[in-house]
Protein backbone atom coordinates (compact mmCIF):
# COMPACT_ATOMS: atom_id res chain seq x y z
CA UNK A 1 0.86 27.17 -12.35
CA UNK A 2 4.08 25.15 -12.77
CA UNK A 3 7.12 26.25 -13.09
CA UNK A 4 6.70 25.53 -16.83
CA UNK A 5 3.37 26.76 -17.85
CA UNK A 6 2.31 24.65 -19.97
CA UNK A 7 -1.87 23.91 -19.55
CA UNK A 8 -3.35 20.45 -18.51
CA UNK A 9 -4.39 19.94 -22.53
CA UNK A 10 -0.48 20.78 -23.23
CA UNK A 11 0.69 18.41 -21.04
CA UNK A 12 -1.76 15.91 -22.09
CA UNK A 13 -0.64 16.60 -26.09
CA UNK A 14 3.52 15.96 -24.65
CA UNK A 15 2.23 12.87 -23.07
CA UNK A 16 0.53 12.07 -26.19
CA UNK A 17 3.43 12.49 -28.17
CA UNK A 18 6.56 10.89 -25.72
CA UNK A 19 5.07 8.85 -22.94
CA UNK A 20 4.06 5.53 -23.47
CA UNK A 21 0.15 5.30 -23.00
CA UNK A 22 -0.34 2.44 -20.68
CA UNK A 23 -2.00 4.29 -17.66
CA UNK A 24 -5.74 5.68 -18.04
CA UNK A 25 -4.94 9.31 -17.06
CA UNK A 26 -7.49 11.62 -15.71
CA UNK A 27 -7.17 14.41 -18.65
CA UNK A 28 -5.66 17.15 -15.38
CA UNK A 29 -1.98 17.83 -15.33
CA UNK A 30 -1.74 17.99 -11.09
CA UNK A 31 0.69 20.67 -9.90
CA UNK A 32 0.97 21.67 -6.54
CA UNK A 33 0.21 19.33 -3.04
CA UNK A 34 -0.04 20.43 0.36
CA UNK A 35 -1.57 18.23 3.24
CA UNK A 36 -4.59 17.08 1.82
CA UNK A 37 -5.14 19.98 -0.83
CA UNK A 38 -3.87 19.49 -4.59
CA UNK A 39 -4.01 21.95 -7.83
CA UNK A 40 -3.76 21.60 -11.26
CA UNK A 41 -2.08 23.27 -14.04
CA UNK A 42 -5.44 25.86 -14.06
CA UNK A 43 -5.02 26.36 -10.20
CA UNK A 44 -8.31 24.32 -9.18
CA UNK A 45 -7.96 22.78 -5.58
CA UNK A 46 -9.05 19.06 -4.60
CA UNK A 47 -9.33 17.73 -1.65
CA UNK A 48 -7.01 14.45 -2.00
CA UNK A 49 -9.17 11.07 -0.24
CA UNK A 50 -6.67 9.23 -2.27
CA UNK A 51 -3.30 10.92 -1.95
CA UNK A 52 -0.24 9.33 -3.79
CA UNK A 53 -2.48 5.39 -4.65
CA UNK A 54 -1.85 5.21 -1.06
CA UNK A 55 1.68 6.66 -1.16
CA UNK A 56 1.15 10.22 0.91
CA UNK A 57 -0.01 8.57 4.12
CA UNK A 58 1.32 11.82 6.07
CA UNK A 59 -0.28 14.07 3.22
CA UNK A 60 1.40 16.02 0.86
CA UNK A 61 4.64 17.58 0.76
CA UNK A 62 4.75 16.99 4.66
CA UNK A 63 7.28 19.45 5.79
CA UNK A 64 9.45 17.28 7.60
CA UNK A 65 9.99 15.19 5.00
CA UNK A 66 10.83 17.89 2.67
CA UNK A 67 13.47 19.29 4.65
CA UNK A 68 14.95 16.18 5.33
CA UNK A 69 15.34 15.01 1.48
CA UNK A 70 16.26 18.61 0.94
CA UNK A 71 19.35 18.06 3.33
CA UNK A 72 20.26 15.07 2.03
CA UNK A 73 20.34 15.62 -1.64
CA UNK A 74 22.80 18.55 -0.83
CA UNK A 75 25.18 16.14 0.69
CA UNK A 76 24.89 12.56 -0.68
CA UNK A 77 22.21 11.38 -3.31
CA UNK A 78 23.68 7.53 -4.17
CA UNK A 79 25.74 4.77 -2.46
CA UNK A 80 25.91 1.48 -3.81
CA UNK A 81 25.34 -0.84 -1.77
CA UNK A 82 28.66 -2.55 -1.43
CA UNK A 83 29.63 0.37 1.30
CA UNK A 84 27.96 1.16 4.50
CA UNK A 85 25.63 4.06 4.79
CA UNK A 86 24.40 5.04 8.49
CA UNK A 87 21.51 6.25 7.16
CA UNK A 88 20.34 2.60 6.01
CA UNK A 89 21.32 0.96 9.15
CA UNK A 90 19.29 3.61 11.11
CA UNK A 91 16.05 3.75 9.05
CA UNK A 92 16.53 -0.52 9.23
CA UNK A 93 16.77 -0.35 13.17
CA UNK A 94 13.59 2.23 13.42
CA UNK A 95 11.74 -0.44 11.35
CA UNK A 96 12.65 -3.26 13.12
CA UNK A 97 11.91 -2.07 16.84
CA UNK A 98 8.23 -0.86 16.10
CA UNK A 99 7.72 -4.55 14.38
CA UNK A 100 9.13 -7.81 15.64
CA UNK A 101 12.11 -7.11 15.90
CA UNK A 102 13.66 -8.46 12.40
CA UNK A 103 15.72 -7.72 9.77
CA UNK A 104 15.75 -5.14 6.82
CA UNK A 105 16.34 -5.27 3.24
CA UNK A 106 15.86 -2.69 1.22
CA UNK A 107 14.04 -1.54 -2.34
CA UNK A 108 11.91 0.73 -4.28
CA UNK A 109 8.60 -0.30 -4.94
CA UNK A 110 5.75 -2.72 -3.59
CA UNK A 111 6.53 -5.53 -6.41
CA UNK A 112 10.29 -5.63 -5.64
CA UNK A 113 9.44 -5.87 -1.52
CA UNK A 114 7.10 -9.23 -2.78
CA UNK A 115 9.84 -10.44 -5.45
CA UNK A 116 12.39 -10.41 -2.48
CA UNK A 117 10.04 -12.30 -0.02
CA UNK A 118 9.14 -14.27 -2.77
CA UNK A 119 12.59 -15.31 -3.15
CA UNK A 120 13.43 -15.72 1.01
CA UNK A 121 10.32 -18.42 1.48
CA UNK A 122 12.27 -20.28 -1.26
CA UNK A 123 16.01 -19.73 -0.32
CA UNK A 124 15.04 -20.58 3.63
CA UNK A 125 12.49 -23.85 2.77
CA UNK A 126 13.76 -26.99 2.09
CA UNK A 127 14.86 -27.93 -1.50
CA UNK A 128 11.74 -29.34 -2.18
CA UNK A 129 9.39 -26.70 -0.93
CA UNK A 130 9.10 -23.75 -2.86
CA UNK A 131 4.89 -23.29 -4.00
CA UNK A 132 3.07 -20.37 -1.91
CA UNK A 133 -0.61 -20.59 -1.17
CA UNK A 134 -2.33 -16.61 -1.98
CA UNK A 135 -5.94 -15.74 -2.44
CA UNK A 136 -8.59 -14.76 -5.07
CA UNK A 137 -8.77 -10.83 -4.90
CA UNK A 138 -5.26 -10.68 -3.95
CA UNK A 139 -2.59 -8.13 -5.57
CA UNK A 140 1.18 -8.52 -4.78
CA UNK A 141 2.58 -6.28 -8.18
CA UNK A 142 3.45 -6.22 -11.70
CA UNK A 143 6.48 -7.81 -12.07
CA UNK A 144 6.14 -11.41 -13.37
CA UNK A 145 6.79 -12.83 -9.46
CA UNK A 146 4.42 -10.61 -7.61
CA UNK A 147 2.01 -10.95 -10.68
CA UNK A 148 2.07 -14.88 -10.61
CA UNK A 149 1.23 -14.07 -7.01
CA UNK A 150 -1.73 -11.85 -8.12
CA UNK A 151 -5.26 -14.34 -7.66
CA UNK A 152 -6.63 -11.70 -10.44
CA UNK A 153 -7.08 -13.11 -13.72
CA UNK A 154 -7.73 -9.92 -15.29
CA UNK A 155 -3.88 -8.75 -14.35
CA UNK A 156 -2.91 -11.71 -16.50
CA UNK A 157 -3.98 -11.16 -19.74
CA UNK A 158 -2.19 -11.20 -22.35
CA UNK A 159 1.12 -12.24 -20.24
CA UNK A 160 0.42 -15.79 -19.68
CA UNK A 161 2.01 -18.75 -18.40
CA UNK A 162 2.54 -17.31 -15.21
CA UNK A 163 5.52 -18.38 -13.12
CA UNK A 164 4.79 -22.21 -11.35
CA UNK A 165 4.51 -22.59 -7.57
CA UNK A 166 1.18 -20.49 -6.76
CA UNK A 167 -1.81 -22.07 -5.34
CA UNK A 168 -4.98 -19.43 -5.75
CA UNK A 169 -7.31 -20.04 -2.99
CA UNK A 170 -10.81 -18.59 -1.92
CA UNK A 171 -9.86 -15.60 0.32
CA UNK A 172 -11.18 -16.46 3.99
CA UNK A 173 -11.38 -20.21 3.61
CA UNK A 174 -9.19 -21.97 6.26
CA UNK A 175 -10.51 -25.46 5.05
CA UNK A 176 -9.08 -24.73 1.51
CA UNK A 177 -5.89 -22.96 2.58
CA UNK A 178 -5.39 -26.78 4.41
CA UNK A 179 -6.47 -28.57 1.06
CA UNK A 180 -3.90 -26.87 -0.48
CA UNK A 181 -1.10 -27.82 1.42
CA UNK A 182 1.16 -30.54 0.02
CA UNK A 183 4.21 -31.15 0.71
CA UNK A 184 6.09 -29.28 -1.87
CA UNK A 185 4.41 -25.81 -0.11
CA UNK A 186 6.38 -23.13 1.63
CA UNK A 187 4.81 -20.79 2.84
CA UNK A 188 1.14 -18.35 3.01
CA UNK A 189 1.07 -15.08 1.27
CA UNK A 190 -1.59 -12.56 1.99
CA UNK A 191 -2.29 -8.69 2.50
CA UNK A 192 -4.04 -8.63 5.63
CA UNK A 193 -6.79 -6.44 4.24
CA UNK A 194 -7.08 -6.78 0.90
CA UNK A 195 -6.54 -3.42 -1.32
CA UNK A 196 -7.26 -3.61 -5.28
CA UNK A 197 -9.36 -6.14 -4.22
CA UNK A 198 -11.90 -4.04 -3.02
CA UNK A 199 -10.77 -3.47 0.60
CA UNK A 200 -11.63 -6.57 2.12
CA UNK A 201 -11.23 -7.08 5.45
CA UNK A 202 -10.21 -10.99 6.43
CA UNK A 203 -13.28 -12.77 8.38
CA UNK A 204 -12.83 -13.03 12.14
CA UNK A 205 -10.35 -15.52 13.29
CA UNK A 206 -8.96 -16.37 9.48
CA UNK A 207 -5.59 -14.58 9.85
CA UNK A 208 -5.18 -16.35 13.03
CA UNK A 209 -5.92 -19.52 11.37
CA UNK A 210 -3.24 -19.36 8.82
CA UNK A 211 -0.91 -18.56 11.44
CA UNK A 212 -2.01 -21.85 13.07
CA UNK A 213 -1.72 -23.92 9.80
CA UNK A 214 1.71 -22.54 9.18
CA UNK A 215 2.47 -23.22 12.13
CA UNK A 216 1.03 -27.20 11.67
CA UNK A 217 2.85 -27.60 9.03
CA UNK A 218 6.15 -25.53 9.30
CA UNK A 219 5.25 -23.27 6.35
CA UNK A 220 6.45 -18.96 6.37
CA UNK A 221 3.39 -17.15 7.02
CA UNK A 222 4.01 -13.68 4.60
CA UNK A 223 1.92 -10.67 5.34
CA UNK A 224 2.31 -7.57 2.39
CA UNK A 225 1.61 -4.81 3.98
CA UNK A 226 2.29 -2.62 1.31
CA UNK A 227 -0.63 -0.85 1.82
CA UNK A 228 -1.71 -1.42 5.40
CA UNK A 229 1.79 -0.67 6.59
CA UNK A 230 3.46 2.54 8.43
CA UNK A 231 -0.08 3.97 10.50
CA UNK A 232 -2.40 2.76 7.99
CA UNK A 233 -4.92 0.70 10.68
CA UNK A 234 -3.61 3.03 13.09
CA UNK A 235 -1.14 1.05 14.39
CA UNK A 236 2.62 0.65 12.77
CA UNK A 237 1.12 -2.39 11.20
CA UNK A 238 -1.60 -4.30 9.88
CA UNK A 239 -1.00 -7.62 12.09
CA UNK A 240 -0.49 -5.39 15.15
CA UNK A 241 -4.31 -4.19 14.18
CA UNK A 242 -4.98 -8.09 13.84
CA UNK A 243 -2.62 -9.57 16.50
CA UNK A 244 -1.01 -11.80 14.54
CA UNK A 245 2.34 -12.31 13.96
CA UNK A 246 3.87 -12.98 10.66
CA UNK A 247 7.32 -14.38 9.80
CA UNK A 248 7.98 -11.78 6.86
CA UNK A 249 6.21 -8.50 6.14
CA UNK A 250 6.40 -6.42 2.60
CA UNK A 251 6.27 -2.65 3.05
CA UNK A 252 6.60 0.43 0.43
CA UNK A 253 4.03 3.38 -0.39
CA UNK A 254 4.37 5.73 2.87
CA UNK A 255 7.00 3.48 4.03
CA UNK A 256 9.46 6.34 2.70
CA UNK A 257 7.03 8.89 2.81
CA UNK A 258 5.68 9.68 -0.03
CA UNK A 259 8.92 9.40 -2.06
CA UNK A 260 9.98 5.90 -3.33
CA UNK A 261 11.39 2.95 -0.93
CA UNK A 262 10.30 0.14 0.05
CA UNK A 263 11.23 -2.73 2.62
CA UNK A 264 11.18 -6.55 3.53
CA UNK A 265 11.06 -6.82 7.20
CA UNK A 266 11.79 -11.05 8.33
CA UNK A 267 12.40 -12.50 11.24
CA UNK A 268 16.40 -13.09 12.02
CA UNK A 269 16.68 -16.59 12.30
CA UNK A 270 14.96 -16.20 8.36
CA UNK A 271 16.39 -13.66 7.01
CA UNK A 272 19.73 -15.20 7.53
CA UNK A 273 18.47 -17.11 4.25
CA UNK A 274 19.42 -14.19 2.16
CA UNK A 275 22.44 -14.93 1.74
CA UNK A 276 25.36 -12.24 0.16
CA UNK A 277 24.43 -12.74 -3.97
CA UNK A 278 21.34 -14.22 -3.63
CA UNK A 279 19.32 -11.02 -4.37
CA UNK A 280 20.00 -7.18 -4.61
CA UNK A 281 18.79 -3.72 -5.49
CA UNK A 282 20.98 -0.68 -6.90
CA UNK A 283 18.78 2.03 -5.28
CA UNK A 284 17.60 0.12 -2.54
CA UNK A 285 18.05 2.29 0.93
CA UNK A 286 19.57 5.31 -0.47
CA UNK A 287 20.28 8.04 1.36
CA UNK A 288 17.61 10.14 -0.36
CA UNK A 289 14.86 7.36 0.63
CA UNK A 290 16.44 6.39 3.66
CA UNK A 291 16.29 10.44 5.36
CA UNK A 292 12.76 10.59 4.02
CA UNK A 293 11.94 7.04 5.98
CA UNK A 294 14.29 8.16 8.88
CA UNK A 295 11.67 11.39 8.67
CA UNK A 296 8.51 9.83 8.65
CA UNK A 297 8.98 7.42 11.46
CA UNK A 298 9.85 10.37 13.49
CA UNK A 299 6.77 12.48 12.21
CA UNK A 300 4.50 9.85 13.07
CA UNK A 301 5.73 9.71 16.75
CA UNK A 302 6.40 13.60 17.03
CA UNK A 303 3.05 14.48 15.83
CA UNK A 304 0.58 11.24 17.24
CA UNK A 305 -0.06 10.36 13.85
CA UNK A 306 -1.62 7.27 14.88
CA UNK A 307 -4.21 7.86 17.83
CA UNK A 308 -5.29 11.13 14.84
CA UNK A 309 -5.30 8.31 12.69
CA UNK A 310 -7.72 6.49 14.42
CA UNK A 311 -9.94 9.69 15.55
CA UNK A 312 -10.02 10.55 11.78
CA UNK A 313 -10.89 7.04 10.89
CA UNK A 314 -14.15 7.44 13.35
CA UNK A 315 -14.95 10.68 11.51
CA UNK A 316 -15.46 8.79 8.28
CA UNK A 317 -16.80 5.58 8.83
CA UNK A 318 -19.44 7.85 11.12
CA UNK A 319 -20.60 9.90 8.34
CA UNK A 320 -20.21 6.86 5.66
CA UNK A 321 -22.12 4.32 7.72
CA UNK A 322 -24.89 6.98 8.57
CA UNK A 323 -25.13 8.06 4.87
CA UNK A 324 -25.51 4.21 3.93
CA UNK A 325 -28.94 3.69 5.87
CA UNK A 326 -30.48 6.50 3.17
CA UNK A 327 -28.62 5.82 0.60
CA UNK A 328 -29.63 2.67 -1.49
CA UNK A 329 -27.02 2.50 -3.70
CA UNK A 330 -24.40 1.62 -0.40
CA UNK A 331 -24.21 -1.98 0.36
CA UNK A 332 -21.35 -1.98 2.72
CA UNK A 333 -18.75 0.23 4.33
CA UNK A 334 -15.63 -1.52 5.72
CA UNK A 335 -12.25 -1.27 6.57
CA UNK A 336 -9.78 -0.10 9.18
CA UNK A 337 -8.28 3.25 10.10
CA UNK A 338 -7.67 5.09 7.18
CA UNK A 339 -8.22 2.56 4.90
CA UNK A 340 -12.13 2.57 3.57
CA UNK A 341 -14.34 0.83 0.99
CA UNK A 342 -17.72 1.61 0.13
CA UNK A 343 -19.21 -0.91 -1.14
CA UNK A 344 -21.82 0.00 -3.94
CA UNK A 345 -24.70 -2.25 -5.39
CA UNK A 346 -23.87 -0.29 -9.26
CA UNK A 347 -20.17 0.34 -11.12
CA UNK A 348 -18.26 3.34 -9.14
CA UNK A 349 -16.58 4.99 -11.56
CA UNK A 350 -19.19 7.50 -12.71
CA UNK A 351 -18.60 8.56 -8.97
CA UNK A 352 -15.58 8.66 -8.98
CA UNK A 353 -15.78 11.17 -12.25
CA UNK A 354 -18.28 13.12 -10.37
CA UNK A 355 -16.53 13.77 -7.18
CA UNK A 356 -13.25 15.08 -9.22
CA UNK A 357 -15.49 17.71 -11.31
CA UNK A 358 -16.76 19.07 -7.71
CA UNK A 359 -13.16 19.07 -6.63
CA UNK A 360 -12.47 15.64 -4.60
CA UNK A 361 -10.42 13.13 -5.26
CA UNK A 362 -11.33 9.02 -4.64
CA UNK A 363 -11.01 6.04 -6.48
CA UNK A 364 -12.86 3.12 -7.59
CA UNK A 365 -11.21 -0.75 -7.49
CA UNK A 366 -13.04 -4.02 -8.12
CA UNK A 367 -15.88 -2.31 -10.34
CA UNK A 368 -17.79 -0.84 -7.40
CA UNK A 369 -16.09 0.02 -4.30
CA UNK A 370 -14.95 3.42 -3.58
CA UNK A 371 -11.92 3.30 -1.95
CA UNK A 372 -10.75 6.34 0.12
CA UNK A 373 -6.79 6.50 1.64
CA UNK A 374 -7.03 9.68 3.16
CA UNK A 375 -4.29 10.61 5.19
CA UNK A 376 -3.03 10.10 8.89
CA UNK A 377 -3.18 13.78 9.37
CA UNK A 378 -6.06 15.63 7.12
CA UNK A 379 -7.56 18.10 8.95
CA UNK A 380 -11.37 17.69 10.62
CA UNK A 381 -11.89 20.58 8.61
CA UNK A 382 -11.27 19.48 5.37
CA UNK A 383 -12.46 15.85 5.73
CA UNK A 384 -15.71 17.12 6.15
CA UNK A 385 -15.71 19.09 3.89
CA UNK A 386 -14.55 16.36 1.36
CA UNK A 387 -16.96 14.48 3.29
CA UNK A 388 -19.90 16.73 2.62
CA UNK A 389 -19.12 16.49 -1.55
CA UNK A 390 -18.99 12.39 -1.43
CA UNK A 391 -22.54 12.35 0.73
CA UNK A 392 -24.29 14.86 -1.99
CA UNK A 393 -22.40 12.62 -5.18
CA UNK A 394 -23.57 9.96 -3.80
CA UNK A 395 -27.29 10.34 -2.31
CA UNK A 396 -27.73 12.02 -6.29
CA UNK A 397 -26.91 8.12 -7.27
């Protein structure tokens, strides 16, 4: 139980009544998190394939992150960022040396991380450069920027015009990505596996392509790794997985593990762009989210959260691929480390219904892939057993 009692139905009624109703809730007030174990107000466990949208990459509550946000809040909770905070510069140095080598600024959430690269390809191209080429199936946020971004109609209704200088392309088509260049284009935006869009990994060679045509024609190659970054592929970073280099990366989600942070990581000679004024963020870097970052960069190393990263990711995409040559309903499995899609040939979210009532936790994005974002560390034990619920859910079709 919480520490206030109240059911899941009385929560639901105070939501009813105060919060403004513009998520679809599940109708369970969640309580309680540990690793990859959650519990409701009624004390029912789930095994979480989907902790935090992404956000618990090291699990829940992971203890050294606790502690360390526990420290911290006892000695400094805010500094505005018109003073120097150690903290800041240190979690902005671990960042930088396990990337290439660049330059931090700092925010809360995925959007603001895209708003502020947004805003760098523009300040750093010349005057009259300032559209950026993204793809169909692409999501880069909810703020009117990153939205614009977003090659998802369905995120734009009811909010249109979106903001000018966005050219939607087909996602893996080098020969349009050149079409689309003009000479008022800056730069190429893209997550390098594509999330909400149904985890779609890039065809082979097409990341390196871009680089090339960026390169061709002097345009900022973007990568939002919002998702992919911090472990995801099982390495620090989605282009590491790819071998590609980017000019600017977005980060947030486990980027501050668990709790909320985010980052724009660009190259030095760019980021010199961003010039005192030009942009900002009152509770970007705090110490609060800068001790939990500090933490999880040092959890990952300290525990080989990668290399059980990619042992975990086997684990799955063995028993997913395996169950897909009985089960009819699979069309594909895909992905990269922890980061999974099955594919299915009818809508997912009956499954994803199904699964929760037997006490696991997934999710369903583009209509009918199952995405699963289990994390870095969830025990053998436990993914199988999570595992063993999703095979019987799903050979029931």
């Amino acid at each position: 139980m919480n520490n206030l009692m109240l059911t899941s139905p009385e929560t639901i009624a105070l939501f009813d009544q105060y919060v403004i109703g513009n998520y679809t809730r599940y109708p369970v007030a969640l309580v309680r998190g540990s690793g990859s174990e959650i519990w409701d107000a009624e004390g029912k466990r789930y095994i979480d394939f989907f902790p935090g949208w992404g956000c618990g990459l090291y699990g829940h509550c992971p203890k050294p992150i606790v502690e360390a946000v526990q420290k911290q809040a006892a000695q400094l909770i805010h500094v505005p960022n018109t003073w120097y905070a150690e903290l800041q510069g240190t979690w902005a140095k671990l960042l930088s040396e396990r990337s290439f080598g660049g330059k931090v600024f700092f925010c809360n959430s995925g959007a603001e991380a895209n708003e502020a690269a947004i805003k760098l390809v523009r300040l750093h191209s010349a005057k009259e450069k300032y559209k950026i080429i993204t793809f169909q199936g692409s999501f880069h946020g909810r703020t009117m920027g990153a939205l614009s971004a977003t090659a998802q109609p369905k995120y734009h209704e009811g909010l249109n015009p979106m903001l000018a200088g966005f050219t939607y392309v087909p996602y893996g088509d080098l020969a349009a990505v050149e079409k689309a260049v003009d000479h008022e284009t800056a730069a190429v935006m893209i997550e390098p596996i594509q999330g909400e869009g149904g985890v779609r990994m890039p065809p082979e060679g097409f990341l390196q392509g871009l680089r090339k045509i960026c390169d061709e024609h002097k345009l900022l190659l973007v990568f939002d790794e919002v998702q992919t970054g911090c472990g995801r592929t099982g390495e620090w970073f989605a282009y590491q997985y790819f071998n590609v280099v980017p000019d600017i990366i977005t980060l947030a989600k486990a980027v501050a593990g668990s709790f909320t942070g985010a980052a724009m990581l660009a190259k030095k000679e760019i980021a010199s762009s961003l010039r005192p004024g030009m942009h900002a963020s009152t509770y970007g870097g705090n110490p609060i989210a800068a001790a939990a970052g500090i933490a999880a960069v040092k959890m990952i190393e300290a525990e080989g959260l990668l290399e059980k990263a990619k042992k975990i990711s086997g684990l799955f995409f063995a028993a997913l691929k395996k169950l897909a040559e009985t089960a009819d309903i699979i069309q594909e499995v895909r992905g990269a480390g922890v980061m999974i899609g099955v594919e299915l040939t009818i809508d997912g979210a009956p499954f994803v219904k199904q699964c929760m009532d037997r006490g696991l936790l997934i999710n369903c994005t583009h209509g009918n892939v199952l995405r699963l974002l289990p994390a870095m560390n969830i025990e053998e034990k436990t993914a199988k057993e999570g595992l063993a619920v999703l095979t019987d859910v799903l050979k029931r079709g």
